[in-house]
N, C-alpha and C. Protein backbone atom coordinates (compact mmCIF):
# COMPACT_ATOMS: atom_id res chain seq x y z
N UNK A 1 148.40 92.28 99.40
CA UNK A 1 147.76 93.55 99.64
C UNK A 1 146.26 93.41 99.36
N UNK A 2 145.81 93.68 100.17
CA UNK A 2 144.12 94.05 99.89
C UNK A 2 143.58 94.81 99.17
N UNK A 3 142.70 94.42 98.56
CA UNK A 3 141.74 95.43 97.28
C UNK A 3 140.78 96.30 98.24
N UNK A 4 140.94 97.71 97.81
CA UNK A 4 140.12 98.60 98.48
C UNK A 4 138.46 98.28 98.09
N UNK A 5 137.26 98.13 99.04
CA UNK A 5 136.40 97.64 98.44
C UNK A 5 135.44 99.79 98.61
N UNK A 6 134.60 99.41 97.42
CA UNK A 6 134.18 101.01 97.20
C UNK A 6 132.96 100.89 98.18
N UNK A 7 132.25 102.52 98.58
CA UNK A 7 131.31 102.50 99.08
C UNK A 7 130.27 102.20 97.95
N UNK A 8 130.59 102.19 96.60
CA UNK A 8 129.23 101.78 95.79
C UNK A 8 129.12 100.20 95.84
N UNK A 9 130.23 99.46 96.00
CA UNK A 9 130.68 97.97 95.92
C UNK A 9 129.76 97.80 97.30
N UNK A 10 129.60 98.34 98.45
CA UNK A 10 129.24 97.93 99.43
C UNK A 10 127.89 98.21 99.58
N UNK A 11 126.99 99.27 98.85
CA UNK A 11 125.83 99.07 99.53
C UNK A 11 124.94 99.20 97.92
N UNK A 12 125.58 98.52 97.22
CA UNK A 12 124.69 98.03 95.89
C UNK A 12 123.72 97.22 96.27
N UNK A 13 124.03 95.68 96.60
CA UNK A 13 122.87 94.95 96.96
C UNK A 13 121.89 95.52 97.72
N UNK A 14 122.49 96.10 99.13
CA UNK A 14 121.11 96.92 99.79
C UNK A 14 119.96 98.01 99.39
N UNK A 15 121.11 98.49 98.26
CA UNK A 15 119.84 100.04 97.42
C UNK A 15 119.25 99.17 96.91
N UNK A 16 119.75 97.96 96.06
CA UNK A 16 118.54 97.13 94.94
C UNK A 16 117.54 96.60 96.28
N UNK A 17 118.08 96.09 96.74
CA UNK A 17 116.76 95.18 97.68
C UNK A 17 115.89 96.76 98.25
N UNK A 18 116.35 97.81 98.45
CA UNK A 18 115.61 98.87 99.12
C UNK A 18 114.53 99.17 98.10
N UNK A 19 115.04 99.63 96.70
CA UNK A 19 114.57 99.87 95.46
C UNK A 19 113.36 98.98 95.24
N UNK A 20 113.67 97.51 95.03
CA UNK A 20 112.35 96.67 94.86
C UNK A 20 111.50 96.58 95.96
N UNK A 21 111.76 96.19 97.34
CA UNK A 21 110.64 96.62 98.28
C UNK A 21 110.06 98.34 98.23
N UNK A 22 110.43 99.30 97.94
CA UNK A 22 109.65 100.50 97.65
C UNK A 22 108.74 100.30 95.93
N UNK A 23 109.24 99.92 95.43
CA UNK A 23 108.49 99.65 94.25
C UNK A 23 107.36 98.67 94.55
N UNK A 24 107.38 97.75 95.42
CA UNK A 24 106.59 96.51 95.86
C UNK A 24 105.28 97.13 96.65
N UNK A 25 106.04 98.20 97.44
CA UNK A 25 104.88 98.53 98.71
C UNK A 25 104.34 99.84 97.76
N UNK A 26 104.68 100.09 96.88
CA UNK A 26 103.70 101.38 95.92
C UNK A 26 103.39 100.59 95.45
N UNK A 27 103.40 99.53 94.53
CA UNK A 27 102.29 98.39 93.62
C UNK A 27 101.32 98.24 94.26
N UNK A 28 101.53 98.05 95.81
CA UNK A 28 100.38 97.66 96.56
C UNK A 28 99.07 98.64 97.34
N UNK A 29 99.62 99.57 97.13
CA UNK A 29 99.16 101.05 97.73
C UNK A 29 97.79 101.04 95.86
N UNK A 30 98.76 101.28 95.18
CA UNK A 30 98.28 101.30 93.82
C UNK A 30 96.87 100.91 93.06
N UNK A 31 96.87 99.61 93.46
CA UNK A 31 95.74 98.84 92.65
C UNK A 31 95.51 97.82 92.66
N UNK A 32 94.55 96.42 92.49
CA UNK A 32 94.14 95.16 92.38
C UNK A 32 94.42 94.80 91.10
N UNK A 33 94.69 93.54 91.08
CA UNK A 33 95.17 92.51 90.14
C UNK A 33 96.81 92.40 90.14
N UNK A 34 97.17 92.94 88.80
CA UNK A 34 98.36 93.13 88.52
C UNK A 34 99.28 93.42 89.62
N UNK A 35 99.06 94.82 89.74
CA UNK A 35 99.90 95.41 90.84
C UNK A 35 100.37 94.76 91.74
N UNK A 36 98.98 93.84 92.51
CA UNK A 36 99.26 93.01 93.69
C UNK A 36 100.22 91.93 93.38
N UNK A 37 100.27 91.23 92.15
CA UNK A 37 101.28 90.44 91.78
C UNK A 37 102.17 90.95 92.02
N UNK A 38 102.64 92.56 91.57
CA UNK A 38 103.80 92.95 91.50
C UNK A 38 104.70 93.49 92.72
N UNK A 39 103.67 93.57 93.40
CA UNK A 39 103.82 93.50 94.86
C UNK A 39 104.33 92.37 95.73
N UNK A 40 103.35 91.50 95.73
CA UNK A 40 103.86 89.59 96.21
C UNK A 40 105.63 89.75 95.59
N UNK A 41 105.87 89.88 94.13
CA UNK A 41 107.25 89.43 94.22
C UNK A 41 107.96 90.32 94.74
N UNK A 42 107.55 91.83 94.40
CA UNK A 42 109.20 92.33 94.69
C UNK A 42 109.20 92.46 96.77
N UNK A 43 107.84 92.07 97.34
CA UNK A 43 108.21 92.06 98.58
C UNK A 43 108.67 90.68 98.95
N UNK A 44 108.84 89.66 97.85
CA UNK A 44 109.32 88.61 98.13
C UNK A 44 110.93 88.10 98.14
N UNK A 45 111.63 89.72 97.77
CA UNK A 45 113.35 89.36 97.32
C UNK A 45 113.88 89.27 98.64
N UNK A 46 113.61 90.22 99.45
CA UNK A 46 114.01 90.49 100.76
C UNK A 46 113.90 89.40 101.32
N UNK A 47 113.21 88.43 101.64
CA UNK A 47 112.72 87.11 102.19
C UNK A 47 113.73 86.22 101.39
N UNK A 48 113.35 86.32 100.30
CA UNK A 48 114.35 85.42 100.03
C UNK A 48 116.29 85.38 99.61
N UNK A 49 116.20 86.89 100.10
CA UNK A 49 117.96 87.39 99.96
C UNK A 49 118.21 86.96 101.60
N UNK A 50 117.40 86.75 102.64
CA UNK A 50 117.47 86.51 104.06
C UNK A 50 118.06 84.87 103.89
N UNK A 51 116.76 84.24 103.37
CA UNK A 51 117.08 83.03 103.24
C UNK A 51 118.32 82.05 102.72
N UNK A 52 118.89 83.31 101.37
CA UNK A 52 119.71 83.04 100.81
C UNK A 52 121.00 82.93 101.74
N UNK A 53 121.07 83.61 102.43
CA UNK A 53 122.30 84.27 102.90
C UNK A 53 122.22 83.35 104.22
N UNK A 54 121.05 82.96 104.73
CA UNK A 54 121.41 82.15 105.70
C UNK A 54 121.81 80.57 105.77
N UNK A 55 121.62 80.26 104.33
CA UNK A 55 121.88 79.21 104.12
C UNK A 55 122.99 78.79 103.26
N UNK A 56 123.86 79.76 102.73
CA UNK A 56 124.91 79.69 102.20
C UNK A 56 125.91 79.97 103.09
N UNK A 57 127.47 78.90 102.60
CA UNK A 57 128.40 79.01 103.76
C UNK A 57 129.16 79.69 102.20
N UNK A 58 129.48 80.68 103.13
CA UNK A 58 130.90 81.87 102.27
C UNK A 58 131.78 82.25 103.06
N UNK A 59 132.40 80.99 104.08
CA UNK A 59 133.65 81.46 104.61
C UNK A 59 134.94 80.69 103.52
């Protein structure tokens, strides 16, 4: 029998990745120095959750 999977089980990863790119693109709206760091990474998860996923075999 199959495990019912939840709608929170299913779009967790996507709110977090949504969550840090909106936090990323207000760092950047924001201010110089810091911010912009904080910007570079969190617009950098998305890129690299792409990457991740394309290069991992999970069949």
């Amino acid at each position: 029998m199959k495990r019912r999977t939840t709608l929170r089980a299913i779009f967790a990863a996507p709110a977090a990745i949504c969550a840090l790119s909106v936090v990323g693109l207000v760092s950047a709206l924001t201010g110089d120095g810091l911010p912009d760091v904080i910007a570079w990474a969190m617009l950098a998860v998305p890129m690299l959750v792409v990457i991740w996923a394309m290069t991992t075999d999970r069949s």
